[in-house]
C-alpha atoms as a PDB file:
ATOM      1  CA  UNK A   1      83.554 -34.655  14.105  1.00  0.00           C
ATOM      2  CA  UNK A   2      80.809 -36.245  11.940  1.00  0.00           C
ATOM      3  CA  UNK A   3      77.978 -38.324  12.904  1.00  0.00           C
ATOM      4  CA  UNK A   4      74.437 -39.483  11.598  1.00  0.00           C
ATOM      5  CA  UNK A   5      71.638 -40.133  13.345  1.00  0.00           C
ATOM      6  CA  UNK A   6      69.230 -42.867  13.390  1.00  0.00           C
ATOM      7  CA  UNK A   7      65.496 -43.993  14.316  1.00  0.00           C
ATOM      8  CA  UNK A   8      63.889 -47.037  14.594  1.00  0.00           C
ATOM      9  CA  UNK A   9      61.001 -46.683  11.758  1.00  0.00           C
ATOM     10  CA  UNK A  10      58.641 -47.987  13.928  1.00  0.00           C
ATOM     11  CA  UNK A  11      59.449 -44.876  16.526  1.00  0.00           C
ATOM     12  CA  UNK A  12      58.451 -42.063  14.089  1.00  0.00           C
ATOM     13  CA  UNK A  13      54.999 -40.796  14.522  1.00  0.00           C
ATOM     14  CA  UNK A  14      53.168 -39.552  11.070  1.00  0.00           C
ATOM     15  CA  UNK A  15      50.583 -37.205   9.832  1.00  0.00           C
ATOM     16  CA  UNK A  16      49.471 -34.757   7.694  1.00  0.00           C
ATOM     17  CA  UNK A  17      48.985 -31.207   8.442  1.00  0.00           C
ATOM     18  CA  UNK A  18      44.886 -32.136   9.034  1.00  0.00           C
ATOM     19  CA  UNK A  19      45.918 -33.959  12.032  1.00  0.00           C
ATOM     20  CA  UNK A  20      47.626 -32.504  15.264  1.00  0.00           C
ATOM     21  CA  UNK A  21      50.392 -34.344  16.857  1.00  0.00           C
ATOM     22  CA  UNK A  22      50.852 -33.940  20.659  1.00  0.00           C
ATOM     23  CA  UNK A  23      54.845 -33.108  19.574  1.00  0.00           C
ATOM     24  CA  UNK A  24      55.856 -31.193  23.047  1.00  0.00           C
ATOM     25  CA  UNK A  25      59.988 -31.003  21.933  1.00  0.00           C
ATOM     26  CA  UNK A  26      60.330 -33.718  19.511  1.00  0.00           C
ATOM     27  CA  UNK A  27      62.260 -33.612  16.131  1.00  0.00           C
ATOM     28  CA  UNK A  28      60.340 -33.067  13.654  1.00  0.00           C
ATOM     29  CA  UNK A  29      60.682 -33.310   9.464  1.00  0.00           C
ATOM     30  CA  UNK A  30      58.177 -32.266   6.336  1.00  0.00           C
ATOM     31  CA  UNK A  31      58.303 -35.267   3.855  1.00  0.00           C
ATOM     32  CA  UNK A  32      55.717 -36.541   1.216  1.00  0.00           C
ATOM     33  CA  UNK A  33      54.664 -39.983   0.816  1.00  0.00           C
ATOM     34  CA  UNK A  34      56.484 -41.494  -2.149  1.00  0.00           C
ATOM     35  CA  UNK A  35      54.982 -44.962  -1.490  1.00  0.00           C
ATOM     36  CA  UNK A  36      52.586 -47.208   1.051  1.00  0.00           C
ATOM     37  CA  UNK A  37      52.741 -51.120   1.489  1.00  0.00           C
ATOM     38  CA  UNK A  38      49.958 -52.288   3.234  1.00  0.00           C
ATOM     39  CA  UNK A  39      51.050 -55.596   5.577  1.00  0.00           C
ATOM     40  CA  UNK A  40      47.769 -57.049   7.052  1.00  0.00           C
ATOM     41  CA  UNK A  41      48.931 -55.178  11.091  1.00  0.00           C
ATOM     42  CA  UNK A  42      50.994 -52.215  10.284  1.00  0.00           C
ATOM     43  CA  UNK A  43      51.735 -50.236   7.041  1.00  0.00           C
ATOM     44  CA  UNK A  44      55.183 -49.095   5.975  1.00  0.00           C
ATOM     45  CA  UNK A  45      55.593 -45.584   4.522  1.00  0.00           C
ATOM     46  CA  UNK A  46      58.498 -44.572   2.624  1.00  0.00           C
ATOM     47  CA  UNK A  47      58.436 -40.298   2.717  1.00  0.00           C
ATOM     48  CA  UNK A  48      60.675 -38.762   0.442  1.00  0.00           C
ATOM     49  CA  UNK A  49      62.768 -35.583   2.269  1.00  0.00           C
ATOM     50  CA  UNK A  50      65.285 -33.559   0.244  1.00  0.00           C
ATOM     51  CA  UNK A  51      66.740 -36.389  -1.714  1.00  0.00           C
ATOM     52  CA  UNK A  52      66.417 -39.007   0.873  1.00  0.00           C
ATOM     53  CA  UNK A  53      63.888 -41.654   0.986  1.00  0.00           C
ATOM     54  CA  UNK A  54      62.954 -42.458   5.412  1.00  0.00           C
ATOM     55  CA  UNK A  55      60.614 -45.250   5.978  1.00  0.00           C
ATOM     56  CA  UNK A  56      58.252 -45.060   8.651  1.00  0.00           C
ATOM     57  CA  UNK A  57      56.440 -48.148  10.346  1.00  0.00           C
ATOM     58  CA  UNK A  58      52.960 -47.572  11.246  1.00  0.00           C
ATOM     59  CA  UNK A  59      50.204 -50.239  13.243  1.00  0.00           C
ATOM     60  CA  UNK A  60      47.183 -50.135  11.050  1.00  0.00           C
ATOM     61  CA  UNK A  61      44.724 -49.012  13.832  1.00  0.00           C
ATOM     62  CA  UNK A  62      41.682 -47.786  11.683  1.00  0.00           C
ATOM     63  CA  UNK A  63      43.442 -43.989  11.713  1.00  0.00           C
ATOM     64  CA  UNK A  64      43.481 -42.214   8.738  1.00  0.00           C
ATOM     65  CA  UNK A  65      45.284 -43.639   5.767  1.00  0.00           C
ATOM     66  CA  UNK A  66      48.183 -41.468   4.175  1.00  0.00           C
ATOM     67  CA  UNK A  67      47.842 -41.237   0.196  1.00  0.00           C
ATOM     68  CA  UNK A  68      50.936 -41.347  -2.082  1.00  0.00           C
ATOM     69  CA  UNK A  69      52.058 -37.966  -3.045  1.00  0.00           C
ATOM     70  CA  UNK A  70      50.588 -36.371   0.105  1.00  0.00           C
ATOM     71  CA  UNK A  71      52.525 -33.751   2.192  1.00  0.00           C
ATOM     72  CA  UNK A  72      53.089 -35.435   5.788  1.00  0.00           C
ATOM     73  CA  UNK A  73      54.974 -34.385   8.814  1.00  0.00           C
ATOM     74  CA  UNK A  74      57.219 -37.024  11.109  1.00  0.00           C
ATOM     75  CA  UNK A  75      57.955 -36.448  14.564  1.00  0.00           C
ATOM     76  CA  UNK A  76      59.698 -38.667  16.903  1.00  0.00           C
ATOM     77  CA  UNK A  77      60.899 -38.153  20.676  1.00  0.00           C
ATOM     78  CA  UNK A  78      64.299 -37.489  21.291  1.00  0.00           C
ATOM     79  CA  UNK A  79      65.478 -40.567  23.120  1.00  0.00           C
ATOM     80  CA  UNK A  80      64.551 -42.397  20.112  1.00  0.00           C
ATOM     81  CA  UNK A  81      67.772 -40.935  18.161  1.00  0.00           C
ATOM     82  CA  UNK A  82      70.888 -42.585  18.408  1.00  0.00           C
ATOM     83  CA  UNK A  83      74.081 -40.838  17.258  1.00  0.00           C
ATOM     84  CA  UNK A  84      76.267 -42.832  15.094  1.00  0.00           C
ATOM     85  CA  UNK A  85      79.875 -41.620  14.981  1.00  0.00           C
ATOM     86  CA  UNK A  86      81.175 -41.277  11.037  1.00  0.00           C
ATOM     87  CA  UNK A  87      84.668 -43.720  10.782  1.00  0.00           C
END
């Protein structure tokens, strides 16, 4: 049977290859950043990934800031997926 899968944007940690994520066994996905929209507390990412555009939800901490066009890498744990069954 098909399914998708699904994360919460906010739930999806990313970085670029400079930075080392503490990633243990979560899912993880290469992207680049296709665009960045600044909103005052957090910052919303949209990575491009084979086709496919994911948008990621970040709190604007004073962490590095991801440039449009740069190579990234998203993790996220594995209790954040839910499976969604294809009708």
């Amino acid at each position: 049977a098909k399914a998708s899968c699904a994360v919460r944007p906010e739930r999806i940690q990313i970085s670029t290859g400079a930075a080392r994520l503490d990633i243990g066994n979560a899912n993880t996905l290469k992207g680049r950043v296709s665009k960045r929209i600044f909103a005052g507390n957090n910052s919303t990412y949209f990575v491009d990934r084979d086709g496919q555009t994911l948008k990621v939800i970040v709190q604007n901490t004073g962490a590095e800031r991801l440039a449009e066009g740069e190579p990234v890498m998203l993790s996220w744990s594995p209790e954040s997926t839910v499976l969604i069954a294809a009708s």
